[in-house]
PDB file of N, CA and C in Angstrom:
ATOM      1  N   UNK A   1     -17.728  -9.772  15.836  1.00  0.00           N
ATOM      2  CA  UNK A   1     -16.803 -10.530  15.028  1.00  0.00           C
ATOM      3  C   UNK A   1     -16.562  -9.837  13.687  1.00  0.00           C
ATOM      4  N   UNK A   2     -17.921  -9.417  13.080  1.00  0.00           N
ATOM      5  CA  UNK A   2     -17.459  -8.270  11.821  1.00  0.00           C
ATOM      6  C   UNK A   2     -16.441  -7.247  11.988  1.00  0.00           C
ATOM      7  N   UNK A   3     -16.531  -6.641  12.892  1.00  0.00           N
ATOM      8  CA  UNK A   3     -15.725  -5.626  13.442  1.00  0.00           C
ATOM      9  C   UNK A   3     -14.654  -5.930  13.468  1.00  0.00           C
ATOM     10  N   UNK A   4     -14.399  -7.129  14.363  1.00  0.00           N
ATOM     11  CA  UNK A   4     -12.617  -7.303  14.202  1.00  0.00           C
ATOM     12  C   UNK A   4     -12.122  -7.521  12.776  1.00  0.00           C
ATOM     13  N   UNK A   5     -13.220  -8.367  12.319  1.00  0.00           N
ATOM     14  CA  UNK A   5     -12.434  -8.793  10.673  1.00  0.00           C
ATOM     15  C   UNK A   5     -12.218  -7.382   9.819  1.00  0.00           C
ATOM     16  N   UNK A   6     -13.067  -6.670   9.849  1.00  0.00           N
ATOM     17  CA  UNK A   6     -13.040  -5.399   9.206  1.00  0.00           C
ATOM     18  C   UNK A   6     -12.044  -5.042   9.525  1.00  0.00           C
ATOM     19  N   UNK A   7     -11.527  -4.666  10.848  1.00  0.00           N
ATOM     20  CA  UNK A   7     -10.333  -3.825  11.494  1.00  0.00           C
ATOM     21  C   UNK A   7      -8.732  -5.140  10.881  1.00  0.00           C
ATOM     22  N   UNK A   8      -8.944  -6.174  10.776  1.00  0.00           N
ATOM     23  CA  UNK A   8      -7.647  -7.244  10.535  1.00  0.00           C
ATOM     24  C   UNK A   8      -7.591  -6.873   8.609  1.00  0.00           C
ATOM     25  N   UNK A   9      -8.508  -6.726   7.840  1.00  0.00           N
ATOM     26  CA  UNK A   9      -8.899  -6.157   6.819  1.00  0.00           C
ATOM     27  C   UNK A   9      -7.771  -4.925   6.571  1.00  0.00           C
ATOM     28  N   UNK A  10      -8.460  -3.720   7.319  1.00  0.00           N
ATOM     29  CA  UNK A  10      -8.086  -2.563   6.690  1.00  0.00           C
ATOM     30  C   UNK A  10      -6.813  -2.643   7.481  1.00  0.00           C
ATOM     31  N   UNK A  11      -6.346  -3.094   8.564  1.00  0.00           N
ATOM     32  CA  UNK A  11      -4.754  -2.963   8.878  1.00  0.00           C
ATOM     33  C   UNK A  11      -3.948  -3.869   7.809  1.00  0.00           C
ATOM     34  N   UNK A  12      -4.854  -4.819   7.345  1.00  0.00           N
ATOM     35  CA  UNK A  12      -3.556  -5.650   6.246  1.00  0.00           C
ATOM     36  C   UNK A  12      -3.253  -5.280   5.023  1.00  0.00           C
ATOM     37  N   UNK A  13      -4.896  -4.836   4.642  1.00  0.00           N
ATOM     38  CA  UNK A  13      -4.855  -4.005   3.122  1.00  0.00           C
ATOM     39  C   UNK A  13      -3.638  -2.545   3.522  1.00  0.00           C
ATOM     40  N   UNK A  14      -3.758  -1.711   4.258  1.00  0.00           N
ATOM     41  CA  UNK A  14      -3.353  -0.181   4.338  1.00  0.00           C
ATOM     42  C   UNK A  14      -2.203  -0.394   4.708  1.00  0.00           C
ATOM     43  N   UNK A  15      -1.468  -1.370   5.769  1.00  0.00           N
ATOM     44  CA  UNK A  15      -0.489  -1.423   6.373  1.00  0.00           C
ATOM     45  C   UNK A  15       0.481  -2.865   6.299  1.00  0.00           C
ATOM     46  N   UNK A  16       0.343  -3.411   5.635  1.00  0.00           N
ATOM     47  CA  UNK A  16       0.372  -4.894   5.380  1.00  0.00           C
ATOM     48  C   UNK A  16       1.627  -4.928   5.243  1.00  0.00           C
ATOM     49  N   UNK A  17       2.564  -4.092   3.973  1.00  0.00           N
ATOM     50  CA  UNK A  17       3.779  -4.387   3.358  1.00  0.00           C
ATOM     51  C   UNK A  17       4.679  -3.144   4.970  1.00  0.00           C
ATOM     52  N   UNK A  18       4.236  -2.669   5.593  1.00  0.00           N
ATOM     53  CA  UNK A  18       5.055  -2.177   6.352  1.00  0.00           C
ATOM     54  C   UNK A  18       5.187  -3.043   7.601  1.00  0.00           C
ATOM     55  N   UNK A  19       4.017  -3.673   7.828  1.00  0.00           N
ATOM     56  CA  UNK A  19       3.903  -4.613   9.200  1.00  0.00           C
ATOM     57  C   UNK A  19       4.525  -5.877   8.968  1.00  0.00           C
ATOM     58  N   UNK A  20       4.081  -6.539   7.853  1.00  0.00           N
ATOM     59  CA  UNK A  20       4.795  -7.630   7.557  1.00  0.00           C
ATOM     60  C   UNK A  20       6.075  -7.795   6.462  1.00  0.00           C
ATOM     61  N   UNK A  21       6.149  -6.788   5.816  1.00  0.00           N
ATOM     62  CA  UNK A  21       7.772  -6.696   5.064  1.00  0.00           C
ATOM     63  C   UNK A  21       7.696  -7.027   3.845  1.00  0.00           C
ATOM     64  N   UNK A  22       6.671  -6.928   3.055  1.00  0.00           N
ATOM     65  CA  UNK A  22       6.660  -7.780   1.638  1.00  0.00           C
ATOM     66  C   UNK A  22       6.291  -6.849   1.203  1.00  0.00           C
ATOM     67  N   UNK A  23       7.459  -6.851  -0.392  1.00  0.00           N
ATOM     68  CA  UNK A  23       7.161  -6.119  -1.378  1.00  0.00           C
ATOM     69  C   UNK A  23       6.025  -6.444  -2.506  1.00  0.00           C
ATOM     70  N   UNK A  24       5.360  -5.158  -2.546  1.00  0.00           N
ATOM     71  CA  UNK A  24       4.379  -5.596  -3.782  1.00  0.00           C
ATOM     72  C   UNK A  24       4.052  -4.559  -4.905  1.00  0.00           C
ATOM     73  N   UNK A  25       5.163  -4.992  -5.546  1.00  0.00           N
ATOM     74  CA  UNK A  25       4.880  -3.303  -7.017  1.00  0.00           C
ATOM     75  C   UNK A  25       3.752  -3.715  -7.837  1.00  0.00           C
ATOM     76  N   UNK A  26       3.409  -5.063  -7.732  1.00  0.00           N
ATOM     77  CA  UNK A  26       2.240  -5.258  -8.728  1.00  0.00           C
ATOM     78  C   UNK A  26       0.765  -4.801  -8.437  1.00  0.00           C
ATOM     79  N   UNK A  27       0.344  -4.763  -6.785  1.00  0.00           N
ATOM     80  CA  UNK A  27      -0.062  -5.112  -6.150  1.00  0.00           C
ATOM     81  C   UNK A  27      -1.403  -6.318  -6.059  1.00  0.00           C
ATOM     82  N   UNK A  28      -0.518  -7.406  -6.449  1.00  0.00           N
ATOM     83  CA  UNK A  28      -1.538  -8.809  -6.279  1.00  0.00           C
ATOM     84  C   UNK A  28      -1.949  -8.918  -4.890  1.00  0.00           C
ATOM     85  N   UNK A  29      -0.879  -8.789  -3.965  1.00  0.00           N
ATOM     86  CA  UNK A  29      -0.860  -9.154  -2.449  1.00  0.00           C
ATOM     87  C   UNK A  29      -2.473  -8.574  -2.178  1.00  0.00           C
ATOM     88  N   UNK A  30      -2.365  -7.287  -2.614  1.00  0.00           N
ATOM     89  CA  UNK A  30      -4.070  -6.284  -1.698  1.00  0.00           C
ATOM     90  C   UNK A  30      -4.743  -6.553  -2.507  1.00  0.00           C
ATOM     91  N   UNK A  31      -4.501  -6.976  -4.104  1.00  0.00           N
ATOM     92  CA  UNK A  31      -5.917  -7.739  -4.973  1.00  0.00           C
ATOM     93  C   UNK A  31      -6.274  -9.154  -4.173  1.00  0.00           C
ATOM     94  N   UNK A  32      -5.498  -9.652  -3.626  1.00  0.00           N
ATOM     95  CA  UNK A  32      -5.882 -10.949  -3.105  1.00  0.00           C
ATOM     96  C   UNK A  32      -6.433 -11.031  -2.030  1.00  0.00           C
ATOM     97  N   UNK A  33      -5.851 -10.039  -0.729  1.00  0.00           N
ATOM     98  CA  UNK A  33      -6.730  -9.778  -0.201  1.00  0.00           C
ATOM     99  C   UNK A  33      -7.804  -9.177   0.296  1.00  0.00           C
ATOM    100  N   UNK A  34      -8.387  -8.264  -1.012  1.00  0.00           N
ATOM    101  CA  UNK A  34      -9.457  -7.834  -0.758  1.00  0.00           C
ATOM    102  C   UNK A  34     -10.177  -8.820  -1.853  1.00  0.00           C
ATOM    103  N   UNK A  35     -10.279  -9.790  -2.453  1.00  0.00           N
ATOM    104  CA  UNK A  35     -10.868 -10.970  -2.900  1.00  0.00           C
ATOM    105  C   UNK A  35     -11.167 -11.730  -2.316  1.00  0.00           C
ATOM    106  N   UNK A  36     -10.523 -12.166  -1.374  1.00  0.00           N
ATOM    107  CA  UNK A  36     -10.732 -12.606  -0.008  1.00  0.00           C
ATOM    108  C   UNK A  36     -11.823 -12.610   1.245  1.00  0.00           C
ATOM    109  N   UNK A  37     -11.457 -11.217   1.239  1.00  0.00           N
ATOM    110  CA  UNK A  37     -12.322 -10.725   2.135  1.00  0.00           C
ATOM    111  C   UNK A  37     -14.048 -10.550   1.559  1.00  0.00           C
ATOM    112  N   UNK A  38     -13.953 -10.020   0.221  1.00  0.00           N
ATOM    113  CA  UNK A  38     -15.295 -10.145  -0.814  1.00  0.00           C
ATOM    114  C   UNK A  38     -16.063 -11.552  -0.578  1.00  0.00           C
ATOM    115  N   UNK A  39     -14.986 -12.212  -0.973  1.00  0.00           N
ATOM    116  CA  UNK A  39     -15.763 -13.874  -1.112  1.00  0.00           C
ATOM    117  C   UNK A  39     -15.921 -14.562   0.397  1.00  0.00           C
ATOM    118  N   UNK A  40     -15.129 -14.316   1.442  1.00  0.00           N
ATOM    119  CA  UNK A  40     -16.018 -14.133   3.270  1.00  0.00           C
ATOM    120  C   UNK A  40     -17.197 -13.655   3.286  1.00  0.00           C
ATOM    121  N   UNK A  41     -17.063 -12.516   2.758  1.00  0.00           N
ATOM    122  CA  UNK A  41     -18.760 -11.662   3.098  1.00  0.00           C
ATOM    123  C   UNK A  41     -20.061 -12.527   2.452  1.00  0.00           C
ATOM    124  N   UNK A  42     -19.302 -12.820   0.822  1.00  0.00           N
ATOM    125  CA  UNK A  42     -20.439 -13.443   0.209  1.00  0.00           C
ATOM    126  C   UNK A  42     -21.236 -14.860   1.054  1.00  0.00           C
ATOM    127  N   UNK A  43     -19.702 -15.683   1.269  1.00  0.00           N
ATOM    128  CA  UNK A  43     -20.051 -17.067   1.919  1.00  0.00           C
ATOM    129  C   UNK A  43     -20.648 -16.530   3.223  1.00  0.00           C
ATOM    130  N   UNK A  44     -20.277 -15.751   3.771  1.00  0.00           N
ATOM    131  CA  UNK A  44     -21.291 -15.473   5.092  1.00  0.00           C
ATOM    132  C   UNK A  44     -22.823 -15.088   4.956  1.00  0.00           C
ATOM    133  N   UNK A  45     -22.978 -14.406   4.578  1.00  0.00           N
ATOM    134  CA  UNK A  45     -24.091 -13.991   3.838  1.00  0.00           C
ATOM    135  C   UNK A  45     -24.766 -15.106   3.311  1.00  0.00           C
ATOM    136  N   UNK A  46     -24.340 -16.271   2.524  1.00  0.00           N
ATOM    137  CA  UNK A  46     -25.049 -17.078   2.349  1.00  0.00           C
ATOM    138  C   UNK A  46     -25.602 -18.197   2.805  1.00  0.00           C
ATOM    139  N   UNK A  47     -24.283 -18.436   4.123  1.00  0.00           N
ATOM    140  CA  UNK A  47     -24.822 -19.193   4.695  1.00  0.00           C
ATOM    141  C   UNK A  47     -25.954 -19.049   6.024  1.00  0.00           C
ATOM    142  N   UNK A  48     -25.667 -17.411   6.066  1.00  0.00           N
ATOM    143  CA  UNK A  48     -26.833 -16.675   7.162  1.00  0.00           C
ATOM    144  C   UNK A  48     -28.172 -16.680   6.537  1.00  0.00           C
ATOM    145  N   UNK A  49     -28.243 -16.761   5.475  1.00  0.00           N
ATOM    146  CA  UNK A  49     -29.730 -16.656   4.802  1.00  0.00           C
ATOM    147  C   UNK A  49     -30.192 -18.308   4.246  1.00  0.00           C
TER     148      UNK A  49
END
């Protein structure tokens, strides 16, 4: 299950604005979702321990 999320991760971060069509000159879109993905790991992590 890590694996896929990792792989849904780096195709959205790297490829995101070409796959899905949205412009982002600021880039909030890949700050958000790699904040995202940070605060998954954490909550997973915490709730595994």
């Amino acid at each position: 299950m890590a694996g896929l999320a990792l792989a849904m991760f780096i195709g959205l971060f790297g490829f995101g604005h070409e796959l899905l069509g949205w412009s982002d000159p600021g880039g909030r879109i890949q700050l958000a979702l790699f904040m995202s993905f940070i605060f998954g790991i954490i909550s997973g992590y915490r709730t595994r321990s």
